[in-house]
C-alpha atoms as a PDB file:
ATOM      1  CA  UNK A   1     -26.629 -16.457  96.743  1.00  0.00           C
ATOM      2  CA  UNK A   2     -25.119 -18.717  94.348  1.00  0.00           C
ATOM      3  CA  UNK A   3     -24.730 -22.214  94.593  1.00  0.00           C
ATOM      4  CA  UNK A   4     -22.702 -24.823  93.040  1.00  0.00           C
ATOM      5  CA  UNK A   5     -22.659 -28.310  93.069  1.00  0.00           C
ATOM      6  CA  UNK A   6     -19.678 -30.643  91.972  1.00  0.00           C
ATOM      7  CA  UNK A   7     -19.896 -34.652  91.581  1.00  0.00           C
ATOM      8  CA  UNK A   8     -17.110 -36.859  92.118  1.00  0.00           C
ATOM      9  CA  UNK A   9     -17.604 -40.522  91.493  1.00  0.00           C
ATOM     10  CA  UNK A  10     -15.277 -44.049  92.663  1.00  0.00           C
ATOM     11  CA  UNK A  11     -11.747 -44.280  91.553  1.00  0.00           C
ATOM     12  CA  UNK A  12     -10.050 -47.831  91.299  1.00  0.00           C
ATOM     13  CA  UNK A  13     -12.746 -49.263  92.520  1.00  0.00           C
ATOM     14  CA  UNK A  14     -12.446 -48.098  95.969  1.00  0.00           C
ATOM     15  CA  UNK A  15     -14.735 -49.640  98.965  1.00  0.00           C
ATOM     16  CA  UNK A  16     -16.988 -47.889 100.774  1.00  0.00           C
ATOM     17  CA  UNK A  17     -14.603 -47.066 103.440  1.00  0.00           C
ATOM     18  CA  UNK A  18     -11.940 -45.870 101.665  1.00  0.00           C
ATOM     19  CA  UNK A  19     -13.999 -43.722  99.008  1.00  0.00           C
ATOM     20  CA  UNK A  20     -16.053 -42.021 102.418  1.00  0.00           C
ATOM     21  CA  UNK A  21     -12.647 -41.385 103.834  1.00  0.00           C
ATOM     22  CA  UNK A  22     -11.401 -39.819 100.469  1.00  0.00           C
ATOM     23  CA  UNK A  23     -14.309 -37.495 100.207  1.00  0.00           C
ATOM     24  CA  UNK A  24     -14.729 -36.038 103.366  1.00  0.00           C
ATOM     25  CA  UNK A  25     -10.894 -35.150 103.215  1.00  0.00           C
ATOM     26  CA  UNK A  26     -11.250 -33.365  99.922  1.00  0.00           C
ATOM     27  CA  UNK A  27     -15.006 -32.016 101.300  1.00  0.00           C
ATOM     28  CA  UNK A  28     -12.391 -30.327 104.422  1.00  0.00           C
ATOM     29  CA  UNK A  29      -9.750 -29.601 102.152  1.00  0.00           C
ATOM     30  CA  UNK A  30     -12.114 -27.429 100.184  1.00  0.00           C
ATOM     31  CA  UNK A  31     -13.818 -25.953 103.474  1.00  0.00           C
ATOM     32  CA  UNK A  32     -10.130 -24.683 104.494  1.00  0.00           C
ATOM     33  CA  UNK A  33      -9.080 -23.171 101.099  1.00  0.00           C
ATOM     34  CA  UNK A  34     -12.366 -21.467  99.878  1.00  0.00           C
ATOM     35  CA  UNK A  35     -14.023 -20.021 102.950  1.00  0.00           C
ATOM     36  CA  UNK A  36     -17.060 -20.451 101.969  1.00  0.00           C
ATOM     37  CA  UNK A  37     -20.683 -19.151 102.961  1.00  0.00           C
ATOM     38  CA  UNK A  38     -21.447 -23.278 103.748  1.00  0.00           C
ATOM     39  CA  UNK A  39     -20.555 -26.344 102.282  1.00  0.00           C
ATOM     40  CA  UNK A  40     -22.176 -29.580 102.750  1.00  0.00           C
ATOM     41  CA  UNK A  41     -21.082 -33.584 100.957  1.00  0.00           C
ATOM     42  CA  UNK A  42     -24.270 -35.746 100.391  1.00  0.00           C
ATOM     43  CA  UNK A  43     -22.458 -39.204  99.490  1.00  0.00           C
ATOM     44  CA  UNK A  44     -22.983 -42.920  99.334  1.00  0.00           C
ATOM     45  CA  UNK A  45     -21.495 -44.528 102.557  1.00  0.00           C
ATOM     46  CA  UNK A  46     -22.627 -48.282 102.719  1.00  0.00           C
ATOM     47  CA  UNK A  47     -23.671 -51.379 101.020  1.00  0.00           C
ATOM     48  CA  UNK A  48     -26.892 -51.413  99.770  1.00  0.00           C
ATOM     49  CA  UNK A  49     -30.100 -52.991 101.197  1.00  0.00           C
ATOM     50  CA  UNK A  50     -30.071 -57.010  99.270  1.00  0.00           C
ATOM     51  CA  UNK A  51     -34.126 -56.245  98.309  1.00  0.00           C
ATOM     52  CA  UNK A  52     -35.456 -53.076  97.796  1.00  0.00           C
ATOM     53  CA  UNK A  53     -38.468 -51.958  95.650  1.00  0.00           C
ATOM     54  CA  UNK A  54     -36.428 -48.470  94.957  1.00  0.00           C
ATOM     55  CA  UNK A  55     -34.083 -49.163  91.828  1.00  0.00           C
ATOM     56  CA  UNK A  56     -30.597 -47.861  93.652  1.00  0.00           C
ATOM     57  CA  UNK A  57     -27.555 -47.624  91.530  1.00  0.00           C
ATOM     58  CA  UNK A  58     -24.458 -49.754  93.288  1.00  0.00           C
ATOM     59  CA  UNK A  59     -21.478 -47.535  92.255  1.00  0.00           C
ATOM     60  CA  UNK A  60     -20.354 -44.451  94.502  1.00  0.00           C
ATOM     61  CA  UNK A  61     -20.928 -40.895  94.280  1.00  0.00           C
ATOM     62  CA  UNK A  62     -20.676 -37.705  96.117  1.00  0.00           C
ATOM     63  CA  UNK A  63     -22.037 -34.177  95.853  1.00  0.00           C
ATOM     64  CA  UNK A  64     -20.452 -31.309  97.335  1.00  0.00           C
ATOM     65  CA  UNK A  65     -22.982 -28.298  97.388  1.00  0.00           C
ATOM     66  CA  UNK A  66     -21.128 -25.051  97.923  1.00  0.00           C
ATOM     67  CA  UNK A  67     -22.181 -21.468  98.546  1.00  0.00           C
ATOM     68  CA  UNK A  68     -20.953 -18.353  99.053  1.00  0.00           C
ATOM     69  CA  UNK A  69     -17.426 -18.525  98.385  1.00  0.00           C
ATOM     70  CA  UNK A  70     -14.940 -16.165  97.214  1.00  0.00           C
ATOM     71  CA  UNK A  71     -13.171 -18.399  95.082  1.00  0.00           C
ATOM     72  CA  UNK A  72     -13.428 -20.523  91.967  1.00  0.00           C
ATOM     73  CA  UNK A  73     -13.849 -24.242  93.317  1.00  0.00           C
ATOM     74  CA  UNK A  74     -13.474 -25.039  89.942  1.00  0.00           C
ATOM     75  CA  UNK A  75     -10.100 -24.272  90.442  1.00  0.00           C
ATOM     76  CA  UNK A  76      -9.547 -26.927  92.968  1.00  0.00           C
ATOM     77  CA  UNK A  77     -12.168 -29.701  92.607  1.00  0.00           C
ATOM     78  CA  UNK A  78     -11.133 -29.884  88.904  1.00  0.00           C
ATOM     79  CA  UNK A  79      -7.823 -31.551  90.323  1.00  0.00           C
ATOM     80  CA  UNK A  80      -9.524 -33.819  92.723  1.00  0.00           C
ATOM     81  CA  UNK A  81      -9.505 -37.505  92.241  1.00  0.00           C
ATOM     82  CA  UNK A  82     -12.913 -38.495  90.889  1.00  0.00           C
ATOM     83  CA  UNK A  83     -14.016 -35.293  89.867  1.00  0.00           C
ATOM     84  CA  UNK A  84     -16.766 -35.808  86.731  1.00  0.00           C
ATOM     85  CA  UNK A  85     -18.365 -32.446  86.607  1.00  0.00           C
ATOM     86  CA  UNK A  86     -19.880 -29.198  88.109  1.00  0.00           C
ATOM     87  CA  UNK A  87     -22.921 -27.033  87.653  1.00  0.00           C
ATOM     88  CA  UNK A  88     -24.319 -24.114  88.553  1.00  0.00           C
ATOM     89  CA  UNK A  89     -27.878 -24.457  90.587  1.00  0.00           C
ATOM     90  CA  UNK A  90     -30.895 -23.000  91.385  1.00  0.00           C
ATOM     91  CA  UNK A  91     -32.096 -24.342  94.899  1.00  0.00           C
ATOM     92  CA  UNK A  92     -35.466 -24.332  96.930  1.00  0.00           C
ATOM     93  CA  UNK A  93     -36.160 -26.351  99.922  1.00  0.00           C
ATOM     94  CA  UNK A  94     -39.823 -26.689 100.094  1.00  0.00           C
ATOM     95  CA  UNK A  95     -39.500 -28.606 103.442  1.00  0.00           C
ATOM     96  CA  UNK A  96     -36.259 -28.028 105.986  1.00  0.00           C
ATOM     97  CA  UNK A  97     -35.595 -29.373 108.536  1.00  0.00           C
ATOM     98  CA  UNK A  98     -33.973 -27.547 111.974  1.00  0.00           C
ATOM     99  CA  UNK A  99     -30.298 -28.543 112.299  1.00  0.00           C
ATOM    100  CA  UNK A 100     -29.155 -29.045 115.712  1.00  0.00           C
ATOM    101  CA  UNK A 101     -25.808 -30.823 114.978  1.00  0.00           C
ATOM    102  CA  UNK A 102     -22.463 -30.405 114.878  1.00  0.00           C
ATOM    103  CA  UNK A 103     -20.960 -29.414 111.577  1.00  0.00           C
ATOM    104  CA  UNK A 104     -18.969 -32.708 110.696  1.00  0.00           C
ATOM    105  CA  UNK A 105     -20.896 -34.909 111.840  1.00  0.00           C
ATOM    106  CA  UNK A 106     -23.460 -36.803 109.705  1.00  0.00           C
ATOM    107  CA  UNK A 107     -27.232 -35.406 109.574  1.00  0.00           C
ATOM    108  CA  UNK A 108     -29.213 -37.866 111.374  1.00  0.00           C
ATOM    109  CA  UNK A 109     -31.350 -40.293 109.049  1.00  0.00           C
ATOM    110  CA  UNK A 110     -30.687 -41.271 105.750  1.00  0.00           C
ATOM    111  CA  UNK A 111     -30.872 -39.933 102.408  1.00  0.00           C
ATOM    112  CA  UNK A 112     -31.808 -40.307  98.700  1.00  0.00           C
ATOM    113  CA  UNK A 113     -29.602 -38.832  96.689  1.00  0.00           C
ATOM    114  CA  UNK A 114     -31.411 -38.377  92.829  1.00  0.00           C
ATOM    115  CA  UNK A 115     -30.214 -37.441  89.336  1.00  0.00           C
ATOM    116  CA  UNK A 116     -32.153 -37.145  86.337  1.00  0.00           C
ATOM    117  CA  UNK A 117     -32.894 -35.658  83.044  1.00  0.00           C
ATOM    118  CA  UNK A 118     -36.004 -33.935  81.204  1.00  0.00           C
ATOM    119  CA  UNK A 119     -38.085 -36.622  79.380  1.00  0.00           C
ATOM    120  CA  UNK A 120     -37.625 -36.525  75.735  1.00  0.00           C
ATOM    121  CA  UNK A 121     -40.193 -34.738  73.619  1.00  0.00           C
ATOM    122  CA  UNK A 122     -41.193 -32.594  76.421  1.00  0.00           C
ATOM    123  CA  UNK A 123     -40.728 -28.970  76.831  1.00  0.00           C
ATOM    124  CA  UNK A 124     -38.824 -26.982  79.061  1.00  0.00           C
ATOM    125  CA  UNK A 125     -41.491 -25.539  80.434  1.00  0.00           C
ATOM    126  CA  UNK A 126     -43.869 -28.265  80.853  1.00  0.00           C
ATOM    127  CA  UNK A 127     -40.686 -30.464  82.811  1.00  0.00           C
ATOM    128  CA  UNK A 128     -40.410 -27.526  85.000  1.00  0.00           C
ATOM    129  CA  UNK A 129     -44.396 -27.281  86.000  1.00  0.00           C
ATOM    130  CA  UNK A 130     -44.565 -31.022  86.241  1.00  0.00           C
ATOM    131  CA  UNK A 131     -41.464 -31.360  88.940  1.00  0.00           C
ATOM    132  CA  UNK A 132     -42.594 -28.432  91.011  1.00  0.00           C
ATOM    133  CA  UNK A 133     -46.314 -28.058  90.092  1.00  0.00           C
ATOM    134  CA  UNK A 134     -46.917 -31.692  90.222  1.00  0.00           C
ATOM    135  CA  UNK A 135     -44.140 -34.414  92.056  1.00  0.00           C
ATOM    136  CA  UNK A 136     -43.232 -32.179  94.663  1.00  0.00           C
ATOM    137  CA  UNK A 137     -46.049 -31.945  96.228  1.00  0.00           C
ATOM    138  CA  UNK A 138     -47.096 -35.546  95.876  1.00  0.00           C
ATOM    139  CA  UNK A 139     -43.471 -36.373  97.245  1.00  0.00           C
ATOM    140  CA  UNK A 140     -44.416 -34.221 100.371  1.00  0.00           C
ATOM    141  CA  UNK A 141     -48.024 -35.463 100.681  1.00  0.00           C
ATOM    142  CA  UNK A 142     -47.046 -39.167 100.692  1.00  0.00           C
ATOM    143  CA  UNK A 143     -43.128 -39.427 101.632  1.00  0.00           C
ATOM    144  CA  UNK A 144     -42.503 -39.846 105.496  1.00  0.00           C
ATOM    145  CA  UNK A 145     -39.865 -36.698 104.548  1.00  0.00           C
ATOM    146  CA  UNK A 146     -38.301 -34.350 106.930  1.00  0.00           C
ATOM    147  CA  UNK A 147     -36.540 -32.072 104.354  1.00  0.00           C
ATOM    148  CA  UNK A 148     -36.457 -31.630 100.926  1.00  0.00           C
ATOM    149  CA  UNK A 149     -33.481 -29.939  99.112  1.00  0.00           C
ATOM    150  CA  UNK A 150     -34.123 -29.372  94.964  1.00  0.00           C
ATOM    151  CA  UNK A 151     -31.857 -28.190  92.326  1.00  0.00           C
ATOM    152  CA  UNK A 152     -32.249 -27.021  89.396  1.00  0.00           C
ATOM    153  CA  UNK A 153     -29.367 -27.227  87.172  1.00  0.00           C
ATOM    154  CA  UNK A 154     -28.862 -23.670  85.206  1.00  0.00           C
ATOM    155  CA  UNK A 155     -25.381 -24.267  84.205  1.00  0.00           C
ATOM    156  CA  UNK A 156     -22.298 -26.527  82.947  1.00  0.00           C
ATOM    157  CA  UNK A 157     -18.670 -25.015  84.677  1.00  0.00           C
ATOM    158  CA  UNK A 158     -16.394 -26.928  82.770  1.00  0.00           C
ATOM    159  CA  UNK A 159     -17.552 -27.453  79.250  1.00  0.00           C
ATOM    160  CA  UNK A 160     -17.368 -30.790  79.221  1.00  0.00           C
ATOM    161  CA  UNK A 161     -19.543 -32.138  82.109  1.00  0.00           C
ATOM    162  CA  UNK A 162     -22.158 -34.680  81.875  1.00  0.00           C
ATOM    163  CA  UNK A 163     -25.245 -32.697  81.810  1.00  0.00           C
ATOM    164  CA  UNK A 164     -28.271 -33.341  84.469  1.00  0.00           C
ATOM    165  CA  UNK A 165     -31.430 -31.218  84.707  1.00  0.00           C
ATOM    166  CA  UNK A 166     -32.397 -31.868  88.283  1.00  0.00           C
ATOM    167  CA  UNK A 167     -30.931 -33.089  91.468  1.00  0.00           C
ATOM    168  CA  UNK A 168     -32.708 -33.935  94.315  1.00  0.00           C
ATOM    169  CA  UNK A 169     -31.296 -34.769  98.315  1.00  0.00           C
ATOM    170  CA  UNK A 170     -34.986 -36.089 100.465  1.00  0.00           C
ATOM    171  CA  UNK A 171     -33.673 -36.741 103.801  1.00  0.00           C
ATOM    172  CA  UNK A 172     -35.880 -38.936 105.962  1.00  0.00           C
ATOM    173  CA  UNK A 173     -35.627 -39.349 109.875  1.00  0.00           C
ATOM    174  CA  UNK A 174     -34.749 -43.070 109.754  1.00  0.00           C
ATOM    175  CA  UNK A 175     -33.350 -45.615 107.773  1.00  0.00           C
ATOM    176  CA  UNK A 176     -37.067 -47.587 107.278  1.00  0.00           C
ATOM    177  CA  UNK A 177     -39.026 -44.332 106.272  1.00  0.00           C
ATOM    178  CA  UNK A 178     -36.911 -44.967 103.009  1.00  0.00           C
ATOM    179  CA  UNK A 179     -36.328 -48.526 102.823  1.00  0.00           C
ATOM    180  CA  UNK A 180     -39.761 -49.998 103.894  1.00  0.00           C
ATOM    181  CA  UNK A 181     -42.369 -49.789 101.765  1.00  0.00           C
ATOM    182  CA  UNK A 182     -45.024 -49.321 103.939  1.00  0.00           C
ATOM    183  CA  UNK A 183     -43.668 -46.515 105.614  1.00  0.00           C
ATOM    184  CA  UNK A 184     -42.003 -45.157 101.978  1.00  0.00           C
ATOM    185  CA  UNK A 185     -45.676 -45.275 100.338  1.00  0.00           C
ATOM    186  CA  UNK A 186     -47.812 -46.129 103.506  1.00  0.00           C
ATOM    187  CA  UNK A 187     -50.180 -46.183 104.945  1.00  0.00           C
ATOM    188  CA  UNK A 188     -50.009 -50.044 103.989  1.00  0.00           C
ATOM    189  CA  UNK A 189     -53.764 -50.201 102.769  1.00  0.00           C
ATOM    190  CA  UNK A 190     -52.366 -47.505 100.032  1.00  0.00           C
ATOM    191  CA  UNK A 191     -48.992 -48.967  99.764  1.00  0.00           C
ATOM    192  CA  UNK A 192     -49.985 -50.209  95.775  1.00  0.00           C
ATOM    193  CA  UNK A 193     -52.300 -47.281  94.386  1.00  0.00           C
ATOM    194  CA  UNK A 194     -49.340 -44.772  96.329  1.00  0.00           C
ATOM    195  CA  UNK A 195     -46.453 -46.904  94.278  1.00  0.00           C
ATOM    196  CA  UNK A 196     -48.598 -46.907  91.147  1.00  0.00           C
ATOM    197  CA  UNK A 197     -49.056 -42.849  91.724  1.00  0.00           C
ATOM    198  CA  UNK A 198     -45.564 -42.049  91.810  1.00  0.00           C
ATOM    199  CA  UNK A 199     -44.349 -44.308  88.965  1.00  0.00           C
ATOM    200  CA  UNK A 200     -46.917 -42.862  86.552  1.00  0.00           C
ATOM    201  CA  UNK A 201     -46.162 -39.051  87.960  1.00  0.00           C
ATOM    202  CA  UNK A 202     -42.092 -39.518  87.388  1.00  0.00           C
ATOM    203  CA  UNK A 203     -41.967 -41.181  84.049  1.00  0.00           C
ATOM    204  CA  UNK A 204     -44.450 -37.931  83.024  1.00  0.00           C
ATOM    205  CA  UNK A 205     -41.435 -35.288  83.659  1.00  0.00           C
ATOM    206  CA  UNK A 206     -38.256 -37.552  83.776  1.00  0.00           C
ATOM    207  CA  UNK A 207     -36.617 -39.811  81.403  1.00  0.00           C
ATOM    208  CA  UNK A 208     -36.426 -43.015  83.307  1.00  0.00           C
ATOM    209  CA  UNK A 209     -34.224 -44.498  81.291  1.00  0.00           C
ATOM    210  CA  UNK A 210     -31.337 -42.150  82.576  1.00  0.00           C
ATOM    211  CA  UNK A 211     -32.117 -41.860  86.020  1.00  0.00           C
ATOM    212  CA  UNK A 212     -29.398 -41.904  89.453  1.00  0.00           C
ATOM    213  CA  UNK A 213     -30.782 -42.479  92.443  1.00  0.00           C
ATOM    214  CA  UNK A 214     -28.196 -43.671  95.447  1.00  0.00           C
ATOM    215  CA  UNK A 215     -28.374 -44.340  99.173  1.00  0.00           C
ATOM    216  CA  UNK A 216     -26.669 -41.468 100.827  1.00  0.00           C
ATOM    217  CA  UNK A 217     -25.760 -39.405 103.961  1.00  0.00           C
ATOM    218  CA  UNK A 218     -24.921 -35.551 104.425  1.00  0.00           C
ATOM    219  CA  UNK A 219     -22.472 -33.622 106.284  1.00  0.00           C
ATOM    220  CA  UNK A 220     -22.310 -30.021 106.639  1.00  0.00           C
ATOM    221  CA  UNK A 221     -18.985 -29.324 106.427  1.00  0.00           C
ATOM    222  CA  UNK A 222     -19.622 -25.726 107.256  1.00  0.00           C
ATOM    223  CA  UNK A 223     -22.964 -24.437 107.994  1.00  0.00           C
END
């Protein structure tokens, strides 16, 4: 089944209250007119933590991942306010997790929302064995994670969207599975080779330079 997945970023420099109120209503809007197989917003919906080791961007995003429907939502996201782009994915979820909540209602936990680009000078080829040969299983192995949702981006809709290769939505039971580092890259005796690990693994496949990651939470809209 095909999937798509459109971005929409801030306008005016909305707060976070405003912009999560804005998005969800455009997420239901878009449930109501397309009918479609599911639909789910991943989106940032709070200030950030004042110290954290993992390098979070501060401005807002959301991603509405849609399947399944019988319309273009090209048709309507394109007129959205903060719409930047939409692409056509690949997906695999090499860990899920059973859902047992209400559609609408956020997924319990927390989630880290990434964005990122094939290294330069690398091929293809090698960026795709190295992200699902290599880092997802090391994410798995040493991430506290309770589902892992990974897209590969196959396609541009509009012609004019910012391209991405990969994005990536690791959910995690509670907020301090993410945010502490001992629990992120524990066990604490491990804490520095585990940080070291990762760091050396993701600037082999991904140009760091160009890198999104946000502080997020998911609704399924429809299920």
């Amino acid at each position: 089944m095909q999937k798509e997945i459109h971005i929409f970023r801030e306008v005016e420099r909305e707060d976070y209250a405003r912009f999560h109120s804005r998005m969800l209503g455009q997420a239901r809007e878009l449930a109501g007119e397309l009918g479609p197989g599911s639909l789910r917003i991943t989106l940032t919906t709070g200030p950030l933590p004042r110290l954290s080791v993992i390098p979070f961007r501060r401005d807002k995003i959301a991603v509405i991942s849609i399947t399944g429907s019988g319309k273009s939502p090209l048709e309507m996201t394109a007129n959205m306010d903060g719409f930047t782009g939409a692409y056509r994915v690949e997906e695999a979820i090499p860990l899920a997790y059973e859902k047992n909540w209400a559609d609408g209602t956020a997924t319990p936990g927390i989630c880290l929302l990434t964005l990122f680009h094939r290294k330069p000078g690398i091929s293809r080829e090698q960026f795709m064995a190295r992200w699902h040969e290599g880092h997802t299983p090391l994410s798995l192995r040493l991430h506290p994670l309770y589902n892992y949702n990974r897209n590969v981006v196959t396609g541009e809709l509009t012609g004019a969207s910012p391209w991405f290769d990969g994005i990536v939505e690791e959910q995690f039971r509670e907020k301090g599975d993410l945010l502490n580092p001992l629990r992120f890259f524990g066990p604490p005796l491990k804490v520095p080779g585990h940080m070291l690990e990762v760091w050396k693994d993701s600037r082999g496949f991904i140009d760091m330079k160009r890198i999104e990651i946000y502080l997020a939470t998911e609704y399924h809209i429809v299920s």
